[in-house]
N, C-alpha and C. Protein backbone atom coordinates (compact mmCIF):
# COMPACT_ATOMS: atom_id res chain seq x y z
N UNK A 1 93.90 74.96 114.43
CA UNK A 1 92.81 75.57 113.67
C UNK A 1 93.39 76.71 112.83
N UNK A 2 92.75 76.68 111.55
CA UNK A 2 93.33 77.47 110.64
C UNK A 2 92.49 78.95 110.75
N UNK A 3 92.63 80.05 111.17
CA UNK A 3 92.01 81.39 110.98
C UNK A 3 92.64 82.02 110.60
N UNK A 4 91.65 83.09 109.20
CA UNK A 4 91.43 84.39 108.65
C UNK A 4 91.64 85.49 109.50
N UNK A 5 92.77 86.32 109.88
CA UNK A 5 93.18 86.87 110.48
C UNK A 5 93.36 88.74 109.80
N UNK A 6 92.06 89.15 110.62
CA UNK A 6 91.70 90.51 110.02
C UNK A 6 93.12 91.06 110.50
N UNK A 7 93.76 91.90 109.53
CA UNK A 7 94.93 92.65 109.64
C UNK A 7 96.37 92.23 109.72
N UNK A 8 97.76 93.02 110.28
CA UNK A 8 98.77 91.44 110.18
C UNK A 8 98.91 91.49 111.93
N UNK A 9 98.41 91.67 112.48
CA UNK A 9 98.32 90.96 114.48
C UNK A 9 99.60 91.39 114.72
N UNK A 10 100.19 92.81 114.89
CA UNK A 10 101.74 93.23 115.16
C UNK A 10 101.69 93.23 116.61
N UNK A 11 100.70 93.99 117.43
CA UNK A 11 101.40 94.13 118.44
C UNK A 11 101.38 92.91 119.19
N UNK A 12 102.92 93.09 119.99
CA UNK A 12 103.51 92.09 120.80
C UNK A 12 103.15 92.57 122.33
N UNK A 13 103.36 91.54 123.43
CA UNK A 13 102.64 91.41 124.36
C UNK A 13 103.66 92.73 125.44
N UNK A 14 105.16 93.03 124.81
CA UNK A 14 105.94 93.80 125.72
C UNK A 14 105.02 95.16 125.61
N UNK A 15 104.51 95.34 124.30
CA UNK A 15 104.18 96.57 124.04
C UNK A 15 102.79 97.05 124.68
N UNK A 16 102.41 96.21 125.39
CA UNK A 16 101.01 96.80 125.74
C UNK A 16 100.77 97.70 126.98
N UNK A 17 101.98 97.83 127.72
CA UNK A 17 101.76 98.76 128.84
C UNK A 17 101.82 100.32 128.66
N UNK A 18 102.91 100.25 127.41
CA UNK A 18 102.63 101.67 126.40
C UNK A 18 101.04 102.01 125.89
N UNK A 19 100.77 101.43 125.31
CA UNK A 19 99.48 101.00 124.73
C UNK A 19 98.46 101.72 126.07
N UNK A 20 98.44 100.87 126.75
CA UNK A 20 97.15 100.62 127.81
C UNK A 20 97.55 102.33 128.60
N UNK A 21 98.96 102.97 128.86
CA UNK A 21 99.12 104.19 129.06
C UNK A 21 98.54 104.56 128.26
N UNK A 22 99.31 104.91 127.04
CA UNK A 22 98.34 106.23 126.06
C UNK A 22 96.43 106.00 126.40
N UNK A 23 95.77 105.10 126.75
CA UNK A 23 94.62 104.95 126.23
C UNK A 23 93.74 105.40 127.96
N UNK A 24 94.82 105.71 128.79
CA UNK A 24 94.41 106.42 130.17
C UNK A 24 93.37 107.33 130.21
N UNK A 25 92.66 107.46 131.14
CA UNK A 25 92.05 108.97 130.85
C UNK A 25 93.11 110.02 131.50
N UNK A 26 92.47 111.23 131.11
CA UNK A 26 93.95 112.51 131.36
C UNK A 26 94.20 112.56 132.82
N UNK A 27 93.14 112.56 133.19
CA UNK A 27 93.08 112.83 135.04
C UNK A 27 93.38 111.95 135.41
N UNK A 28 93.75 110.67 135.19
CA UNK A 28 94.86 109.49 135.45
C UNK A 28 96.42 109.61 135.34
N UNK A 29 96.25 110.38 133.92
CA UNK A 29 97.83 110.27 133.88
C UNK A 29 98.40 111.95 134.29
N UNK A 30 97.62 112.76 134.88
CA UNK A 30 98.47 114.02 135.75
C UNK A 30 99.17 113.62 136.99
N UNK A 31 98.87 112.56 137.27
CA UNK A 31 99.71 111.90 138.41
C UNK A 31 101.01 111.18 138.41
N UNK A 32 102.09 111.40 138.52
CA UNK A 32 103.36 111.40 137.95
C UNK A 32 103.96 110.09 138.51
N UNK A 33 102.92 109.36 139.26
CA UNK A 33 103.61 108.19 139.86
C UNK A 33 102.95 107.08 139.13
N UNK A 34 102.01 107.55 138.38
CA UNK A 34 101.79 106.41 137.03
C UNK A 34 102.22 106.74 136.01
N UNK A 35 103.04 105.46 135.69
CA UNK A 35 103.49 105.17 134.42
C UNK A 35 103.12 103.93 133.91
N UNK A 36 104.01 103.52 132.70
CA UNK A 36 104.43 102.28 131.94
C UNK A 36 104.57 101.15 132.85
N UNK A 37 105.70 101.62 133.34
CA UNK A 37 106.54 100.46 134.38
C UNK A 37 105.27 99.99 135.45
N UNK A 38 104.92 101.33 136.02
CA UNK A 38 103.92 100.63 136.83
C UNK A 38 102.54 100.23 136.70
N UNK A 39 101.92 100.03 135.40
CA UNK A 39 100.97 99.55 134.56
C UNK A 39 101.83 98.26 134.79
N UNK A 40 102.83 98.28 134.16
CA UNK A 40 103.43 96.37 133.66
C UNK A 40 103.32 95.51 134.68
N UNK A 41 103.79 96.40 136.09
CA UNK A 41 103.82 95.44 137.06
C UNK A 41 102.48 95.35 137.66
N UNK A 42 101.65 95.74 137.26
CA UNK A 42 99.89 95.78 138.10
C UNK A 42 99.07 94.74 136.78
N UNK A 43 99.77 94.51 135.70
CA UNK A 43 99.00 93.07 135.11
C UNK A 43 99.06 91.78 135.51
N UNK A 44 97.69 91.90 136.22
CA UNK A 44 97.27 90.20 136.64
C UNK A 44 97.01 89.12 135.71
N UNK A 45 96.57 89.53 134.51
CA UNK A 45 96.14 88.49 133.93
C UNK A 45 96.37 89.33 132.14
N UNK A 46 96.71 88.41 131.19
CA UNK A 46 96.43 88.79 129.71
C UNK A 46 96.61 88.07 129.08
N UNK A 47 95.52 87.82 127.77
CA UNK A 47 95.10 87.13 127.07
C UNK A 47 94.80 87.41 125.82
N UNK A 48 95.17 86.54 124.99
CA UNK A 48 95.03 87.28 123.05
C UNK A 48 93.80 86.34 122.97
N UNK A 49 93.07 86.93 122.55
CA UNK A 49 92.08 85.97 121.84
C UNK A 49 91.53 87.00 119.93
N UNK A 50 90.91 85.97 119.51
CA UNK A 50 90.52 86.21 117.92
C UNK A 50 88.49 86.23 118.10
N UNK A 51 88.62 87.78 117.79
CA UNK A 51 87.09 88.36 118.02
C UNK A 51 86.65 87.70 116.38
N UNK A 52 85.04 87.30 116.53
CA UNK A 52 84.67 87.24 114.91
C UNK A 52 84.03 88.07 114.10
N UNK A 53 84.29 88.47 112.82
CA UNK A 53 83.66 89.57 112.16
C UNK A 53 83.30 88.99 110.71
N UNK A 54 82.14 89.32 110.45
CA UNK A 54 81.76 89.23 108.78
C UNK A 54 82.43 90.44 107.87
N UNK A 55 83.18 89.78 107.02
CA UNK A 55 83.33 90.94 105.96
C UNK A 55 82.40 90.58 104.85
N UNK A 56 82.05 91.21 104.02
CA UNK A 56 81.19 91.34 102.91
C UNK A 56 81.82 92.47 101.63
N UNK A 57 82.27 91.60 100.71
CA UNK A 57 82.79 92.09 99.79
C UNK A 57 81.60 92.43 98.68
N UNK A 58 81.57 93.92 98.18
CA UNK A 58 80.54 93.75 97.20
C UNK A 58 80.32 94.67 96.58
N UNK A 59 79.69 95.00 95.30
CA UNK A 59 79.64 95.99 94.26
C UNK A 59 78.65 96.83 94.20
N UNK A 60 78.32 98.14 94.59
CA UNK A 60 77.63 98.92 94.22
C UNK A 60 77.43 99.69 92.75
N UNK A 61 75.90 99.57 92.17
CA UNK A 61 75.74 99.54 90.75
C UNK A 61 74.95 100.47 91.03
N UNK A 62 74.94 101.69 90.24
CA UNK A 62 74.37 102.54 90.04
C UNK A 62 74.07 103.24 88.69
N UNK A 63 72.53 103.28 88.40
CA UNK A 63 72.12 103.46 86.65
C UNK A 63 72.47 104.67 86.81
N UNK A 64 73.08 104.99 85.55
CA UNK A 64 73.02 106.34 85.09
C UNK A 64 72.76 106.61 83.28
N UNK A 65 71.59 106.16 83.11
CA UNK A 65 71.18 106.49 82.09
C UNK A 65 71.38 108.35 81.09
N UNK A 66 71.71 107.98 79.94
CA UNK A 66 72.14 106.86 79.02
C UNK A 66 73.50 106.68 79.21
N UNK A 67 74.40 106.94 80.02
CA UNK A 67 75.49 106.24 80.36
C UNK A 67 75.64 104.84 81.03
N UNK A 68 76.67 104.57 80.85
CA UNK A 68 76.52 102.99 81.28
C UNK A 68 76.99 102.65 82.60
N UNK A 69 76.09 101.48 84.15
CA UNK A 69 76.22 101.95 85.35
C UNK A 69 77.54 102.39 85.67
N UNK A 70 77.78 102.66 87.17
CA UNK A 70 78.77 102.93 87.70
C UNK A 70 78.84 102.42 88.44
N UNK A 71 79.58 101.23 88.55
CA UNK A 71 80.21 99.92 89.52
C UNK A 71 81.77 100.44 90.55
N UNK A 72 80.97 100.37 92.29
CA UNK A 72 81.64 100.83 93.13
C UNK A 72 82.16 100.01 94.04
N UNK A 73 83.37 99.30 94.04
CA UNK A 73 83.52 98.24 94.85
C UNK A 73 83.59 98.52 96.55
N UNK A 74 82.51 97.96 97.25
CA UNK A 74 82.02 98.23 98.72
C UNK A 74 82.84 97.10 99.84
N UNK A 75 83.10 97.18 100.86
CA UNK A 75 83.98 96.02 101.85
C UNK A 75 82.97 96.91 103.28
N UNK A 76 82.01 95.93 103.65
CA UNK A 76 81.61 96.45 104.83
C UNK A 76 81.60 95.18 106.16
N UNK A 77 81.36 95.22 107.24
CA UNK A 77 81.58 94.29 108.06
C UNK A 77 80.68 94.18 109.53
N UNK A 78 80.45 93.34 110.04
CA UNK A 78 79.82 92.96 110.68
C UNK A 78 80.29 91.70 112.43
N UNK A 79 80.00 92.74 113.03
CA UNK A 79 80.31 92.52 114.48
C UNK A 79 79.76 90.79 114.85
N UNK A 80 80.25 89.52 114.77
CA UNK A 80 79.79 88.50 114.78
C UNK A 80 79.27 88.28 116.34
N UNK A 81 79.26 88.82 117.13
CA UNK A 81 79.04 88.94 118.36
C UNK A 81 77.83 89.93 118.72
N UNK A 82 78.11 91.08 118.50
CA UNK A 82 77.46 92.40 118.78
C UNK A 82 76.39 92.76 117.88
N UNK A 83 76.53 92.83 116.36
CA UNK A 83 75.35 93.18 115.40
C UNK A 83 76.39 94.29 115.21
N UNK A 84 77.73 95.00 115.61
CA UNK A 84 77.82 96.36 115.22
C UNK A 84 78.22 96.48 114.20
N UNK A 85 78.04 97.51 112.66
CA UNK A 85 78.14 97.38 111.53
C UNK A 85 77.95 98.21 110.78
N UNK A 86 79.17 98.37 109.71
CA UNK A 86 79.43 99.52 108.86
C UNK A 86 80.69 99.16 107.39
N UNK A 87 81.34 100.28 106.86
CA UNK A 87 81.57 99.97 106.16
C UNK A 87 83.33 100.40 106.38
N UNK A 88 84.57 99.98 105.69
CA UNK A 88 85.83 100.02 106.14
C UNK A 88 86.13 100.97 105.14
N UNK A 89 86.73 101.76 105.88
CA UNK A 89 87.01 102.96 104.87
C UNK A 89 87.87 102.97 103.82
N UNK A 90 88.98 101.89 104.70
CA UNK A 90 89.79 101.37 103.23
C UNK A 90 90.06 99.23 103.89
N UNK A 91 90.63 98.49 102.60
CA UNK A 91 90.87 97.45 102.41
C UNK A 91 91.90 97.01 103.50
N UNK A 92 91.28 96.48 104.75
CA UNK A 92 92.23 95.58 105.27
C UNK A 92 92.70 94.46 105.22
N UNK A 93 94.25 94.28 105.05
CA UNK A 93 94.92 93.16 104.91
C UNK A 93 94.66 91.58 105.72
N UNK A 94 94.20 90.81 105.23
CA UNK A 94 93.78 89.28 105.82
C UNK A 94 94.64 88.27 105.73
N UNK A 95 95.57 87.94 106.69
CA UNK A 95 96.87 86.83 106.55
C UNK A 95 95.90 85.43 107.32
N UNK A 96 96.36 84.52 107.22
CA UNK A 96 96.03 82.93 107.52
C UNK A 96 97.35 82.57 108.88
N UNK A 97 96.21 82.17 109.82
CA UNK A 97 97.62 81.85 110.99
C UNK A 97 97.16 80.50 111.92
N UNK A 98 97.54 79.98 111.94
CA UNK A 98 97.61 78.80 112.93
C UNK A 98 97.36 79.23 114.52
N UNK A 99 96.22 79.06 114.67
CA UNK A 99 95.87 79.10 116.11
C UNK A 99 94.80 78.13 116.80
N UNK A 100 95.09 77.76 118.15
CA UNK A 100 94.31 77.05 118.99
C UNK A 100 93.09 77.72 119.30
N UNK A 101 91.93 76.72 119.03
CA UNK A 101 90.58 76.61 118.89
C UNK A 101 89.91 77.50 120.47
N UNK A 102 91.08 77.61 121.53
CA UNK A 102 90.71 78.15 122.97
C UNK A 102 90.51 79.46 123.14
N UNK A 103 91.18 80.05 121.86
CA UNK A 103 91.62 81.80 121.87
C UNK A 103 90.77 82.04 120.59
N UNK A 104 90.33 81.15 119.98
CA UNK A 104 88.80 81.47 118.90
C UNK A 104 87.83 82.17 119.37
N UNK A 105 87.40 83.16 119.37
CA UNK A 105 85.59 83.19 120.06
C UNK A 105 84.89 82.83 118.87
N UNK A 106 83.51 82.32 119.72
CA UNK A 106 82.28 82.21 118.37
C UNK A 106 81.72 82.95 118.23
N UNK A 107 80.94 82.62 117.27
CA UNK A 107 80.09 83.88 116.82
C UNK A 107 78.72 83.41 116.51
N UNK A 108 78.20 84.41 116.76
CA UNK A 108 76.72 84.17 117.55
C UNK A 108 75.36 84.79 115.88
N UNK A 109 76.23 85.60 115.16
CA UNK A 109 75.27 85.42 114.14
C UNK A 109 75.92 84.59 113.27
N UNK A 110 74.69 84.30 112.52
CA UNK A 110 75.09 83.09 111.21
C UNK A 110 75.29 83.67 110.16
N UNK A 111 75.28 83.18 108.90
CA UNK A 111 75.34 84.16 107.39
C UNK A 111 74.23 83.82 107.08
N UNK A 112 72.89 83.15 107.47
CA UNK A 112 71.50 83.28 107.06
C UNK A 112 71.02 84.72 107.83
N UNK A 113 71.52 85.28 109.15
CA UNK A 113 71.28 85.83 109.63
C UNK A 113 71.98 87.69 108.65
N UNK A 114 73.37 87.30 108.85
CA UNK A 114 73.75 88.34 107.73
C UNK A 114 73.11 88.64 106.56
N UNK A 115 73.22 87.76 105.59
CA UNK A 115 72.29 87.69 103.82
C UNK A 115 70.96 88.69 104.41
N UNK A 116 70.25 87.94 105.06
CA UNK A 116 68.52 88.90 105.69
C UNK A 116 68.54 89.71 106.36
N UNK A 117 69.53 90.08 106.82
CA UNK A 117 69.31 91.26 108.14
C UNK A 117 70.76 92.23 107.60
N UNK A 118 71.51 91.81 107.85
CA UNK A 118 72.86 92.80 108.50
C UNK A 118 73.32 93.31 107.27
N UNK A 119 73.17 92.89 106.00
CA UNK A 119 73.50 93.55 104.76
C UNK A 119 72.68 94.68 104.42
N UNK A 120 71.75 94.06 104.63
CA UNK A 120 70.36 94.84 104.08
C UNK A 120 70.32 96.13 104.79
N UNK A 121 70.50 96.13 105.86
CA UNK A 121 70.46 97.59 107.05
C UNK A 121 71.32 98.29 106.80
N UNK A 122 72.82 97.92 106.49
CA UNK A 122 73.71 98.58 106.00
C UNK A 122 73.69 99.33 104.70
N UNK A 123 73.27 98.22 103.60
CA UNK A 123 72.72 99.28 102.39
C UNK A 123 72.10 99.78 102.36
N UNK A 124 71.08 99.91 102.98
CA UNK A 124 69.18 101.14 103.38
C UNK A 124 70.27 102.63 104.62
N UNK A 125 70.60 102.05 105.31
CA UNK A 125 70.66 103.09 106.22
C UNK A 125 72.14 103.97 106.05
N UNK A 126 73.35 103.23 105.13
CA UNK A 126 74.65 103.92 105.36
C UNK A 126 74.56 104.14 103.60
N UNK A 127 74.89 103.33 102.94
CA UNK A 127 74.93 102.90 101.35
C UNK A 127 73.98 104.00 100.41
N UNK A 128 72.70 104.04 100.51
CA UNK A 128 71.63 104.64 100.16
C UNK A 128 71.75 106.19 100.71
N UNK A 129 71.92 106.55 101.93
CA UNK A 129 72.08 107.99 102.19
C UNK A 129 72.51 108.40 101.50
N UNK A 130 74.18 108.08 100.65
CA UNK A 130 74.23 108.94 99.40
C UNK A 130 73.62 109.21 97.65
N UNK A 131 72.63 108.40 98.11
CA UNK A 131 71.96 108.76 97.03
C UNK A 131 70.64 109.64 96.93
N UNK A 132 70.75 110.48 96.09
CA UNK A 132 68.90 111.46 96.43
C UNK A 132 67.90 110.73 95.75
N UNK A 133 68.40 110.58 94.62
CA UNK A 133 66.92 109.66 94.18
C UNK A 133 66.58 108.56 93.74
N UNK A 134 67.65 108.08 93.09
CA UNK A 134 67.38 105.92 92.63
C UNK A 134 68.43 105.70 93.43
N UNK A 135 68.22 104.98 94.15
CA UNK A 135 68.98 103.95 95.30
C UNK A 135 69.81 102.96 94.21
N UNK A 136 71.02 102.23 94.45
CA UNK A 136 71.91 101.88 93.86
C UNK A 136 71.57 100.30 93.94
N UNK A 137 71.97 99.47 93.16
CA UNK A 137 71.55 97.63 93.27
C UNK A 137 72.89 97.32 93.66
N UNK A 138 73.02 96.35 94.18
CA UNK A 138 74.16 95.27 95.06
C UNK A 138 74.30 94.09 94.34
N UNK A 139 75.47 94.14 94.06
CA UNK A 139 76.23 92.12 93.71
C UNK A 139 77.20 91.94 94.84
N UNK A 140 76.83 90.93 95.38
CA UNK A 140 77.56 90.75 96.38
C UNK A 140 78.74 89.92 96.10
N UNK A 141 79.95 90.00 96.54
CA UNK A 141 81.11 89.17 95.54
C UNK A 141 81.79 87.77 95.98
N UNK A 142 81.67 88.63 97.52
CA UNK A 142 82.29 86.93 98.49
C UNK A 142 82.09 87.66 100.10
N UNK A 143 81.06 86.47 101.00
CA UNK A 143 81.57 86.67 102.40
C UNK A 143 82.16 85.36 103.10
N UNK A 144 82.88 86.00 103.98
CA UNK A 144 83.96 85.29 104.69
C UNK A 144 84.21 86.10 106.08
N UNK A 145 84.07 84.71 106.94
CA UNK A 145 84.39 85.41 108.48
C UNK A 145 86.30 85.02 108.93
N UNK A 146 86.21 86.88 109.26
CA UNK A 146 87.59 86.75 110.03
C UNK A 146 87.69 86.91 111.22
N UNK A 147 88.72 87.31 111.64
CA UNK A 147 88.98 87.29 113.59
C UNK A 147 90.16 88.53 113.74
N UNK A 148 89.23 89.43 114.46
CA UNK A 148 90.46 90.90 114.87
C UNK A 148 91.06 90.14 116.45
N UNK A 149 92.03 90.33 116.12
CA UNK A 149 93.36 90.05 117.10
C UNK A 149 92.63 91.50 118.44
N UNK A 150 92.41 90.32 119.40
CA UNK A 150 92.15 91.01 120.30
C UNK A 150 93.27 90.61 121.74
N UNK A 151 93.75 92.04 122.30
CA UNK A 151 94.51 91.71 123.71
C UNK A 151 93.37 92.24 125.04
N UNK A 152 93.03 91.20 125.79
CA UNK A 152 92.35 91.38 127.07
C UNK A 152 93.31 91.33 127.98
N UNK A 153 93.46 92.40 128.48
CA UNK A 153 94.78 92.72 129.72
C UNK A 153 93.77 93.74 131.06
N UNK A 154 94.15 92.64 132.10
CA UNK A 154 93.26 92.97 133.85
C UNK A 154 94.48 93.67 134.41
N UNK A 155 94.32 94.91 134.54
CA UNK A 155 95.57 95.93 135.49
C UNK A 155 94.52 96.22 136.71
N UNK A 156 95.70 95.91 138.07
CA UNK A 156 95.25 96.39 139.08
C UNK A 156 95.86 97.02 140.18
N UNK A 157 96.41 98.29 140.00
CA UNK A 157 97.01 98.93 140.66
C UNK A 157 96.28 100.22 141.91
N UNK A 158 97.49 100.90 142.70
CA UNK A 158 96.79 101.23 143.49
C UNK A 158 95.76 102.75 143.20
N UNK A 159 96.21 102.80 141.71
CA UNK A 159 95.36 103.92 141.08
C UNK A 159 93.72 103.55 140.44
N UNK A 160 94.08 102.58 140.09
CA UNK A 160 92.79 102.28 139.21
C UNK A 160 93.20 100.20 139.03
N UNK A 161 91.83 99.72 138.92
CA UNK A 161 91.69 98.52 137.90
C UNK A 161 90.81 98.71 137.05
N UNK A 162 91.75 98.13 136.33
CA UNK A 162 90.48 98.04 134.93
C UNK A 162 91.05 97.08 133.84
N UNK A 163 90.03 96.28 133.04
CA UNK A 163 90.09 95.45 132.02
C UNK A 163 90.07 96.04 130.73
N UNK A 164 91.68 96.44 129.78
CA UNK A 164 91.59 96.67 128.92
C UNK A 164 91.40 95.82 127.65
N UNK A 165 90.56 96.30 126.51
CA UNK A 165 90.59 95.77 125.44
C UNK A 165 91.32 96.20 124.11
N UNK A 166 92.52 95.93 123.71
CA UNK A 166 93.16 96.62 122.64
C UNK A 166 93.47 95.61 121.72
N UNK A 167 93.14 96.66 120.46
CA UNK A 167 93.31 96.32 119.00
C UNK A 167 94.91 95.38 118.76
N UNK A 168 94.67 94.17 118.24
CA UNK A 168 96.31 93.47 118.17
C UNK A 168 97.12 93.91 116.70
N UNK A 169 95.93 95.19 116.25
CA UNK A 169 97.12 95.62 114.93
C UNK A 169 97.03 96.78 115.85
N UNK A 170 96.64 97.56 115.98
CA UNK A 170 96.68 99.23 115.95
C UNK A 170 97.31 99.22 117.76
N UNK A 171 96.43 98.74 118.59
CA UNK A 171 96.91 98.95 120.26
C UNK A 171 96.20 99.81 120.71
N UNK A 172 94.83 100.19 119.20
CA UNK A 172 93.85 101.42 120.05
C UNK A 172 92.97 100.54 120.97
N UNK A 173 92.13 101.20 121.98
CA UNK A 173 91.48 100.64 122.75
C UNK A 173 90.24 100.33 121.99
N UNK A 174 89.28 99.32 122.30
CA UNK A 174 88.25 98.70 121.97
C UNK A 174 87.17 98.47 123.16
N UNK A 175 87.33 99.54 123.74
CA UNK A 175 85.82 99.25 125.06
C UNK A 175 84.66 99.71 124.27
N UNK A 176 84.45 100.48 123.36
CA UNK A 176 83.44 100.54 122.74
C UNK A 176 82.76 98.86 122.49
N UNK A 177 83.34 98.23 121.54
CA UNK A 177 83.76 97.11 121.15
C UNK A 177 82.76 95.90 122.34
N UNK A 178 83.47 96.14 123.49
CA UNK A 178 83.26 95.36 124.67
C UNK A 178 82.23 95.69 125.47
N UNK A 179 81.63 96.70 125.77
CA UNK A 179 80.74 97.50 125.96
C UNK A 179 79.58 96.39 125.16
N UNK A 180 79.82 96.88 123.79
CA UNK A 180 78.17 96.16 122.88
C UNK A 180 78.48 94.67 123.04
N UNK A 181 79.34 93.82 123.18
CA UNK A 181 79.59 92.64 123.42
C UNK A 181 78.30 92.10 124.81
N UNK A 182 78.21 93.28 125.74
CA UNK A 182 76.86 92.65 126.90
C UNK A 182 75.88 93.08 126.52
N UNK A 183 75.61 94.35 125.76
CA UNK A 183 74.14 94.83 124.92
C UNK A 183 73.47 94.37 124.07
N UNK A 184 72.53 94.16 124.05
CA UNK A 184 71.71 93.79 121.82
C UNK A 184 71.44 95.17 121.39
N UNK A 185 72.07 96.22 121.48
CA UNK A 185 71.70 97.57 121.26
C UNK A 185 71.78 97.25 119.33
N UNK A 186 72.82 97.00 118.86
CA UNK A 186 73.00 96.32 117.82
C UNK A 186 72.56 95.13 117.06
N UNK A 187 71.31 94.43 117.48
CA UNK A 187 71.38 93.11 117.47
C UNK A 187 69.77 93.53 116.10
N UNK A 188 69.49 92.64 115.44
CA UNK A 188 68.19 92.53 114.56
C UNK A 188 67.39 91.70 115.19
């Protein structure tokens, strides 16, 4: 299966016990007999899988009479799972990679569901705040669903277990992320 692969998916699987350290809480790591090493050896189980997200490429137009509009190119995105949704502060890179259909997740909204709902909330509630008095019009340019490189890694040591979720570009943690994955706190 061919997937749109939000970002370029760097981190490698040695690197995640670094990772899953830094992302400790503090009162975990004042204890000098956890480390790296012994994170690595307390992983039971880990797994890459490809989370789904709507990106939405699109132009913000704004009249400014008698000048002529002011066209703002917008990239905002949408949690294909969760409903969670906003806008990317800057342009992330999308490479094409060959992966098995097992480490796909689906995604649970549609783009009839996006077009009517998940665009629309985003331009009224994030888009529009900066404006005081004529709200800005939308051309939308192209959507397309990608997949953030996700690492699910089960540590169970004699300090703590816990199921981390980290970013497969960055290695930041994503329990936020996983958290709204069991909620509709986000959902239309």
């Amino acid at each position: 299966m061919n997937v749109n692969v939000l970002g370029e998916d760097t981190l490698e699987s040695h690197e995640l016990p670094g990772y899953m350290y830094k992302n400790l809480k503090p009162s975990l790591k004042l204890n000098r007999q956890l480390n790296k090493e012994l994170i690595e050896k307390g992983i039971v189980k880990k797994e890459k899988v490809y989370h789904p997200m709507w990106i939405v490429k699109m132009l913000e137009i704004a009249d400014r009479k008698p000048f002529p509009p002011r066209k703002r190119p917008n990239m905002l995105f949408v949690d294909a799972v969760s409903g969670y949704r906003g806008l990317f502060p800057n342009v992330p890179p999308i490479t094409q990679k060959e992966e098995t259909s097992t480490r796909v997740k689906k995604a649970s909204i549609t783009k009839q569901e996006l077009l009517g709902k998940y665009i629309v909330d985003v331009q009224e509630k994030q888009i529009n705040r900066k404006y005081v008095l004529k709200k800005p019009g939308y051309e939308i340019k192209e959507i397309e669903m990608v997949y953030l490189p996700l690492w699910l890694v089960e540590v169970e040591t004699a300090f703590f277990s816990k199921t981390f979720v980290l970013n497969g570009n960055t290695g930041e943690s994503e329990d936020l992320l996983m958290k709204l994955w069991k909620s509709n706190e986000w959902k239309l």
